[in-house]
Protein backbone atom coordinates (compact mmCIF):
# COMPACT_ATOMS: atom_id res chain seq x y z
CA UNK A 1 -57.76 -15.73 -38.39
CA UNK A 2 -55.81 -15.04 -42.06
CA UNK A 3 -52.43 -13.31 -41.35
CA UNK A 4 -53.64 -9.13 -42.09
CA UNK A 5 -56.03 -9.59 -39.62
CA UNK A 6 -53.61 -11.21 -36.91
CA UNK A 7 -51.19 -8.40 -37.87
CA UNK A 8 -53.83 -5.81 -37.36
CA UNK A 9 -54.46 -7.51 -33.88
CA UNK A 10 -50.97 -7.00 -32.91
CA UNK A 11 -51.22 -3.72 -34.11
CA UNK A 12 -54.03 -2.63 -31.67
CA UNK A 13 -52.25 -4.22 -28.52
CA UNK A 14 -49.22 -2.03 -29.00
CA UNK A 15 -51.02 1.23 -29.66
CA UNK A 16 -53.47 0.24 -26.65
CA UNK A 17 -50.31 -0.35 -24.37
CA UNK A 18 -48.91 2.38 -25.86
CA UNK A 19 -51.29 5.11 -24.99
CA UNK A 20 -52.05 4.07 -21.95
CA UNK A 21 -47.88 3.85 -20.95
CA UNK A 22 -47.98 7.69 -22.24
CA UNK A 23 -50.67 7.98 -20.06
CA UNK A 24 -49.06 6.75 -17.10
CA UNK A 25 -52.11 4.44 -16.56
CA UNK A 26 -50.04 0.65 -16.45
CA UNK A 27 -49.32 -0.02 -12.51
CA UNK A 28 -46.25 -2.01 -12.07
CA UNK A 29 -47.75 -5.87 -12.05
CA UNK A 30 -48.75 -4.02 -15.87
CA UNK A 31 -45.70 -2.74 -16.97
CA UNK A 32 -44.50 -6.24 -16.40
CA UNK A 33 -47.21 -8.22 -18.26
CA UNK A 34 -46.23 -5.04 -21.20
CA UNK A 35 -42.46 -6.58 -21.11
CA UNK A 36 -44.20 -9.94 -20.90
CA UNK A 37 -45.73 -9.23 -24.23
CA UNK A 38 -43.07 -7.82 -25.69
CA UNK A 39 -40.76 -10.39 -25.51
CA UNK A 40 -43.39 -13.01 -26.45
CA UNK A 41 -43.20 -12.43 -30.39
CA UNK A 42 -40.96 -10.73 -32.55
CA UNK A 43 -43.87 -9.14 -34.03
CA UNK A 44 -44.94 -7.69 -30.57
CA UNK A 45 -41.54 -5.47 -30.63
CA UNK A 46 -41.97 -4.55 -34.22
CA UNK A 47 -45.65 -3.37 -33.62
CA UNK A 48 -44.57 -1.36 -30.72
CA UNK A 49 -41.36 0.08 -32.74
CA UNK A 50 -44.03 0.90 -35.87
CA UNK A 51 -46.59 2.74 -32.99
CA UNK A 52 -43.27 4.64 -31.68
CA UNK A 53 -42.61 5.72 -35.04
CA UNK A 54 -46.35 7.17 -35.62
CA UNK A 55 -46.29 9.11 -32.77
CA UNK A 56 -42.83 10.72 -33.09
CA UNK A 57 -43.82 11.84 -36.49
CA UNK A 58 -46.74 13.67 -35.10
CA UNK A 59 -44.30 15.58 -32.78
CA UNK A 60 -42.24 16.50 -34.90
CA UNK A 61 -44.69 18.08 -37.65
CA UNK A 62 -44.94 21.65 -38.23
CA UNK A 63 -48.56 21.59 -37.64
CA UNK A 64 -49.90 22.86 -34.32
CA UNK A 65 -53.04 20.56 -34.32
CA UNK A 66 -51.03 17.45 -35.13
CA UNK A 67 -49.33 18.30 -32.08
CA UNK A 68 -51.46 18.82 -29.45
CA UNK A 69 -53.07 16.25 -30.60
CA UNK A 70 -50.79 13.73 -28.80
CA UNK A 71 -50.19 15.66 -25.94
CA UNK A 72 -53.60 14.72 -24.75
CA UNK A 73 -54.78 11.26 -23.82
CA UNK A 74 -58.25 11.45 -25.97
CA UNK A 75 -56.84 12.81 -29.00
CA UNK A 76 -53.68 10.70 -28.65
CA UNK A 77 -56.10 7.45 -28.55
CA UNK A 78 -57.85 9.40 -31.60
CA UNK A 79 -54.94 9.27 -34.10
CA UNK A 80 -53.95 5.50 -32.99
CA UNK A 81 -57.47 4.66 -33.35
CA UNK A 82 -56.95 6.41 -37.02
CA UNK A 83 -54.15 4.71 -37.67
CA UNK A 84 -55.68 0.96 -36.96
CA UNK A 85 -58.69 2.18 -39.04
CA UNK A 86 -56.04 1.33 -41.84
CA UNK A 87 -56.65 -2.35 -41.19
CA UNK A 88 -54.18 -4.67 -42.44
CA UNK A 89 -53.36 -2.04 -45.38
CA UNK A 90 -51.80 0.02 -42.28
CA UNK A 91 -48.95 -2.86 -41.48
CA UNK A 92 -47.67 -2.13 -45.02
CA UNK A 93 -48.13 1.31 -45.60
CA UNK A 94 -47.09 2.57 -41.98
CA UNK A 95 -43.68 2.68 -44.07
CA UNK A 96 -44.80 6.27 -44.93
CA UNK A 97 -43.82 7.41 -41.23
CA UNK A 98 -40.84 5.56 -40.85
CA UNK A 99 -37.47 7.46 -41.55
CA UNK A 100 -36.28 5.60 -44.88
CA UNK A 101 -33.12 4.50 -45.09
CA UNK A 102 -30.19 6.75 -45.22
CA UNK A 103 -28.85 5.44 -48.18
CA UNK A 104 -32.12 5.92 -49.69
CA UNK A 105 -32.59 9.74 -48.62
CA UNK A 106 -28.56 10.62 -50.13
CA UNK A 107 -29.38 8.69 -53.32
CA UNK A 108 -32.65 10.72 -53.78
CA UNK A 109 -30.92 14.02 -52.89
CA UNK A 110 -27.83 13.27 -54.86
CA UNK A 111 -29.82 12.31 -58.28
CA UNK A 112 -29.29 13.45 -61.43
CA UNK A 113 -33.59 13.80 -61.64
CA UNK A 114 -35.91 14.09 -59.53
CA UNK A 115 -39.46 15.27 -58.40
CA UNK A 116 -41.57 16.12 -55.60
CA UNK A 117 -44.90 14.90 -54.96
CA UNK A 118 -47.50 15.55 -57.08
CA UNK A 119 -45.18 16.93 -59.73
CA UNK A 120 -44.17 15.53 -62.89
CA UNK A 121 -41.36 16.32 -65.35
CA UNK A 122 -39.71 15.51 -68.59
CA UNK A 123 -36.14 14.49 -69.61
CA UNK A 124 -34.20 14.60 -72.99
CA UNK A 125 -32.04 12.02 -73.01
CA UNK A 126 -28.38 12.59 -75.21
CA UNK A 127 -29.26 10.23 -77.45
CA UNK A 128 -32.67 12.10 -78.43
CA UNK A 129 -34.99 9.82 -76.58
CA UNK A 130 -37.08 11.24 -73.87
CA UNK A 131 -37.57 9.99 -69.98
CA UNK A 132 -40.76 11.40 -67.97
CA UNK A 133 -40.81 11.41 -64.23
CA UNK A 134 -43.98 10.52 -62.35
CA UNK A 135 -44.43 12.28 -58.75
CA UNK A 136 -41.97 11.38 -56.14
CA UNK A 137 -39.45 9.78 -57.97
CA UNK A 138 -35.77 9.99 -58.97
CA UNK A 139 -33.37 8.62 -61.42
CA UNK A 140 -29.98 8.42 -62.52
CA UNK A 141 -28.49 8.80 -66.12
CA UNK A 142 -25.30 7.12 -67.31
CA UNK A 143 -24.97 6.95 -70.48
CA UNK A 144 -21.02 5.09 -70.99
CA UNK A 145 -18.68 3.67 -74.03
CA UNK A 146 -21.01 0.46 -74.22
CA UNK A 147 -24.12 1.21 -72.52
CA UNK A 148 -26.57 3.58 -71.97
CA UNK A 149 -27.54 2.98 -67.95
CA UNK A 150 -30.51 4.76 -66.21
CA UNK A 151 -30.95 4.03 -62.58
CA UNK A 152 -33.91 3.93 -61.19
CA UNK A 153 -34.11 4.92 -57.74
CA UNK A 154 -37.86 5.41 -56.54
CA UNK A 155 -40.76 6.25 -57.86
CA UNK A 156 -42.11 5.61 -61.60
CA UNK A 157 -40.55 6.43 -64.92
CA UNK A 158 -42.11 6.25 -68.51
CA UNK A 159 -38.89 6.22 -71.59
CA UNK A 160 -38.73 6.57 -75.45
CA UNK A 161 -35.91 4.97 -76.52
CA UNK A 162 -34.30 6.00 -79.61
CA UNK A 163 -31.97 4.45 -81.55
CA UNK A 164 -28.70 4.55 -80.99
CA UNK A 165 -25.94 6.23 -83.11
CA UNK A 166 -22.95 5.18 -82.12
CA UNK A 167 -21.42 1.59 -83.33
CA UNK A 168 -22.03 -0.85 -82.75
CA UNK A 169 -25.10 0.56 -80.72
CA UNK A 170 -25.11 0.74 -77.00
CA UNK A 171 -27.59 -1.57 -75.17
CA UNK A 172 -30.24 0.79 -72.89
CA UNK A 173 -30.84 -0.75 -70.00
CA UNK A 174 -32.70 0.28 -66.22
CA UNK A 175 -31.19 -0.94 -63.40
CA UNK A 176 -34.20 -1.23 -60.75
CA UNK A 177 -33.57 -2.31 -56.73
CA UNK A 178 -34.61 -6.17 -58.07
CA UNK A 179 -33.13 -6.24 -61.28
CA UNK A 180 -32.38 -5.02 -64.91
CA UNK A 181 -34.64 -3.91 -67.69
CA UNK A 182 -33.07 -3.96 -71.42
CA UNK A 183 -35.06 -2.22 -73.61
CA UNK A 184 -35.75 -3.79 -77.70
CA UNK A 185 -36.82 -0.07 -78.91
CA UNK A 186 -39.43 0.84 -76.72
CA UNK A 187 -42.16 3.02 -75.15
CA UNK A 188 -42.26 1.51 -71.85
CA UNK A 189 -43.00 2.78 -68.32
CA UNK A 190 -41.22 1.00 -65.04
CA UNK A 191 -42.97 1.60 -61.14
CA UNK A 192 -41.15 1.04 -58.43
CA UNK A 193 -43.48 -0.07 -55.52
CA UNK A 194 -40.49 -1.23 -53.02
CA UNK A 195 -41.45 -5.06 -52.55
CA UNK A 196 -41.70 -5.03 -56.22
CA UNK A 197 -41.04 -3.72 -59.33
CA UNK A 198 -43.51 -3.51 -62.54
CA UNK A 199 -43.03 -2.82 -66.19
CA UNK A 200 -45.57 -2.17 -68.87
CA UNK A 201 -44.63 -2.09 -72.50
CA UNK A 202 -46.77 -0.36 -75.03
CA UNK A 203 -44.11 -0.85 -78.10
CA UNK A 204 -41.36 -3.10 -79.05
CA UNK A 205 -39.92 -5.24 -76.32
CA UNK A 206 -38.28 -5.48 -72.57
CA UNK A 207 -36.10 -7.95 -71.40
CA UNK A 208 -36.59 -8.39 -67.80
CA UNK A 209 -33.31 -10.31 -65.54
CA UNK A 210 -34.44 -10.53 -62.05
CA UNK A 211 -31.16 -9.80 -59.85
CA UNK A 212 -31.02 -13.14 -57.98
CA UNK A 213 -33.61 -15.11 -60.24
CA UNK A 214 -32.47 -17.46 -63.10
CA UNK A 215 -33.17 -17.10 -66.59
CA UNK A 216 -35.29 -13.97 -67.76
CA UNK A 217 -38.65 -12.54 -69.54
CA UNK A 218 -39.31 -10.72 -71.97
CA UNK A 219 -42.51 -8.72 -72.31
CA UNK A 220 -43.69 -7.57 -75.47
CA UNK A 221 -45.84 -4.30 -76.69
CA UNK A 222 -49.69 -4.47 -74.55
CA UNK A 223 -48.30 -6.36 -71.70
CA UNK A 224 -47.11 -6.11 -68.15
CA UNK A 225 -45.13 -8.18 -65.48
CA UNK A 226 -44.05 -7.80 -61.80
CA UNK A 227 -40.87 -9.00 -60.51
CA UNK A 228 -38.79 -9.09 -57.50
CA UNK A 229 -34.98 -9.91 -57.06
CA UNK A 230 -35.77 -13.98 -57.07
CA UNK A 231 -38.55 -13.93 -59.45
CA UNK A 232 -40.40 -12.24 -62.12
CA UNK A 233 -44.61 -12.53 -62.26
CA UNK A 234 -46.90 -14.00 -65.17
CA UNK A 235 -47.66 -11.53 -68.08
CA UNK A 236 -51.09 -9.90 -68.42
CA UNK A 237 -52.35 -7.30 -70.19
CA UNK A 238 -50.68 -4.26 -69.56
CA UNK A 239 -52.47 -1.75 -67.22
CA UNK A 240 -53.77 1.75 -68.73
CA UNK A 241 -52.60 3.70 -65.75
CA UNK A 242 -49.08 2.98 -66.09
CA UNK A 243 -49.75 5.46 -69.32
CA UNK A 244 -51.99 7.31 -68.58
CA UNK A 245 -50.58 9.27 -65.79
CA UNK A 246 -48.35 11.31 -68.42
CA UNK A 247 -52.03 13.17 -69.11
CA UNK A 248 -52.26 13.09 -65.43
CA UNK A 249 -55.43 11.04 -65.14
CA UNK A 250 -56.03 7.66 -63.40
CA UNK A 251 -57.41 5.23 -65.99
CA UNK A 252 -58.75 2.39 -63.95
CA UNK A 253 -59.75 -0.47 -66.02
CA UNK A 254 -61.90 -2.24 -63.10
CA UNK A 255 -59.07 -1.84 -60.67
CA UNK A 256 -59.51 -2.71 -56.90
CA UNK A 257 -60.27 0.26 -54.53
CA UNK A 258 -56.83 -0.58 -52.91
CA UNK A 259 -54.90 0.18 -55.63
CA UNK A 260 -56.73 3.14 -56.86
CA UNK A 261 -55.44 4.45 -53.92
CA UNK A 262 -51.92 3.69 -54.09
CA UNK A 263 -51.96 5.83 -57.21
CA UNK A 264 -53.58 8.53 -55.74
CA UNK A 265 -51.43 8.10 -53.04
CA UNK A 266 -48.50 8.71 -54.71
CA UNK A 267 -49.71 12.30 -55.37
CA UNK A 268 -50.72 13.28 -51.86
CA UNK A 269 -48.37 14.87 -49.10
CA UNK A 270 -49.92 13.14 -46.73
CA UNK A 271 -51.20 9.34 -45.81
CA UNK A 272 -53.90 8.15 -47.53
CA UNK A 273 -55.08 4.39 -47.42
CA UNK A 274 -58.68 2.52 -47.24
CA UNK A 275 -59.63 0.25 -45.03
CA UNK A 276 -59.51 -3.53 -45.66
CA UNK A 277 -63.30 -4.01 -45.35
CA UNK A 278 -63.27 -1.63 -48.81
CA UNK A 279 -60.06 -2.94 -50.52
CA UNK A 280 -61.17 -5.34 -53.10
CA UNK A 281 -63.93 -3.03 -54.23
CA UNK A 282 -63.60 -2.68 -57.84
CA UNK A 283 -63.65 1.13 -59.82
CA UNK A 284 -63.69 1.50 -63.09
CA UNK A 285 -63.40 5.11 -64.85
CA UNK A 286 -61.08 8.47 -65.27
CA UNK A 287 -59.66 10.29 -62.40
CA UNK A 288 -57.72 13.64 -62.21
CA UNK A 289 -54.60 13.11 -60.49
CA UNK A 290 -54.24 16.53 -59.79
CA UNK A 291 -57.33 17.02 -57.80
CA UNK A 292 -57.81 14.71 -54.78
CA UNK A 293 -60.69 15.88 -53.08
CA UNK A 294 -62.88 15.61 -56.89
CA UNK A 295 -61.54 12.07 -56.72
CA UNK A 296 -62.73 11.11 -53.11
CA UNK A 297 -66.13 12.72 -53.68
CA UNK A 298 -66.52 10.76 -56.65
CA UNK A 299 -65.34 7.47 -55.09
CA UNK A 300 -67.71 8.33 -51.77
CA UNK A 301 -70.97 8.65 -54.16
CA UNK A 302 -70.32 5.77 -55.97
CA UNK A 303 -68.80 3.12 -53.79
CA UNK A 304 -70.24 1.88 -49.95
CA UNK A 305 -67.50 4.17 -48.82
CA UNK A 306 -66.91 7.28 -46.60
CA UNK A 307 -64.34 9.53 -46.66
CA UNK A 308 -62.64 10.24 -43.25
CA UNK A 309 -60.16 13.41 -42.27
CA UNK A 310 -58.80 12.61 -39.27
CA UNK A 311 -56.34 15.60 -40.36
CA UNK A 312 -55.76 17.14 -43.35
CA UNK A 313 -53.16 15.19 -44.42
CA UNK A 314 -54.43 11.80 -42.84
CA UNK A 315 -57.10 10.76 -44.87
CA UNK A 316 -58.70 6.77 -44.94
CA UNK A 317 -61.36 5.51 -46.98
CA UNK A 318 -63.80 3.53 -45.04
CA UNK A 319 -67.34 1.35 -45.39
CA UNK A 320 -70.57 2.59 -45.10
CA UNK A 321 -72.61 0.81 -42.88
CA UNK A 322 -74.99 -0.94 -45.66
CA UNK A 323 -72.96 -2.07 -48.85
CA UNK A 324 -74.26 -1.62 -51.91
CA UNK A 325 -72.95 -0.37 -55.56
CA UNK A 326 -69.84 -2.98 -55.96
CA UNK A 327 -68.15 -1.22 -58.71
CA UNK A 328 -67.61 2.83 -59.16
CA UNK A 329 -67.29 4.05 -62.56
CA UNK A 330 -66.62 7.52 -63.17
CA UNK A 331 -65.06 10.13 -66.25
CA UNK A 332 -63.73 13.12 -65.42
């Protein structure tokens, strides 16, 4: 059994002990064998803490539906059964319910930029270069004596440097979660994706310094690297959709399923995932980012998929029963 599938295991026992605790269904020889479990793997507790999560979100959303949804024992099995439908993906992505950080939620309020889902928006930056913001994302600017600092603090960012008139000229550098990017007069674009950080460059030249990691990389104009704080990623061809979002389309260039969806993702207010049966299908094509529900019909008549509401705003993509078509290509 590979590791997403144990995790997904997991997953199901605590939402299965979960509901039926709610349910007041577990006599007391099972409420014992529950604390039994608990205590038998870390992972048991954090399963259970992830399930608690879920359902607190659903009672405190403004939508009446969501909420009597988990007042009742069916429906409440309904929307766990939804969330497990998320497969492995689900363990990683359950994020989306948890409360970030505090620290996180000041520093997004508090920045000097920002924008809400699905919106995008341009900066001038004092030195005449120009920042855009994708959806959901948030920066700080800095520009001091010797440097000229932009923070990134979620989301995705694509910057035009231009060159600098003071002397001698100030180094422009962005300051990510698991390092620092120093820009060799650029068009580049930076994404943010929490366990890691990429960069694409499409002119000139970035110098990526992991924050822990020793030594650094630089990536020059048509390429791409991920990085974390220990260590930065091989260099490949840089992606299309890390530019192409400033037209607001999805350029996949024979991307997997998976990650079309994180993209699209990033423009819903809502959760949207695909199962892990459908992840590694491949789609090749342009996508409105703008227009979600074109998208999914376009993805669910050309890919072994189905599209499932659960809710409105809980939406997973997953397989047909017969698979057939491996790769959707689409313009739009």
């Amino acid at each position: 059994m590979n590791s997403v599938t144990h995790e997904h295991r997991i997953l199901e026992q605590a939402a299965e002990w979960f509901a039926s605790m709610q349910d007041g269904e577990l006599s007391e020889p099972q409420k014992q064998a529950w604390q039994a479990w608990l205590q038998a793997d870390p992972r048991h507790l954090q399963a259970w803490q992830r399930v608690e999560l879920v359902m607190q979100r659903f009672h405190t959303l403004d939508d009446p539906l969501a909420r009597d949804m988990v007042r009742h024992p069916g429906s409440r099995r309904r929307v766990l059964k939804a969330m497990l439908a998320l497969g492995g993906v689900s363990v990683l992505s359950l994020s989306w319910w948890q409360a970030p950080a505090m620290r996180q939620w000041s520093n997004i309020l508090l920045a000097d930029h920002g924008t809400q889902t699905g919106e995008r928006q341009r900066v001038m930056l004092a030195d005449g270069g120009q920042l855009w913001l994708n959806s959901a994302s948030a920066v700080n600017i800095n520009y001091k004596a010797r440097e000229r600092l932009i923070e990134l603090i979620s989301g995705e960012v694509w910057i035009e440097t231009a060159r600098d008139t003071q002397q001698p000229p100030r180094p422009l550098s962005v300051h990510t979660r698991h390092g620092v990017l120093t820009a060799l007069g650029t068009r580049f674009a930076v994404r943010d994706q929490g366990q890691v950080v990429h960069v694409a460059v499409f002119e000139g030249a970035v110098e990526v310094r992991p924050q822990h990691g020793l030594g650094k990389l630089v990536v020059g104009a048509g390429r791409q690297a991920s990085f974390n704080a220990g260590q930065s990623g091989p260099i490949q061809a840089a992606d299309p959709a890390m530019q192409s979002w400033l037209k607001g389309m999805l350029v996949a260039d024979n991307l997997p399923l998976a990650e079309v969806v994180g993209w699209l993702g990033s423009y819903f207010r809502g959760h949207l995932a695909c199962d892990p049966a459908v992840a590694t299908l491949r789609v090749v094509g342009a996508f409105p980012l703008d227009d979600l529900d074109r998208v999914l019909h376009t993805l669910a008549q050309t890919l072994p998929i189905k599209v499932n509401r659960l809710l409105p705003w809980w939406i997973t993509l997953e397989p047909l029963d017969h698979v057939a078509h491996p790769v959707s290509t689409a313009t739009r």
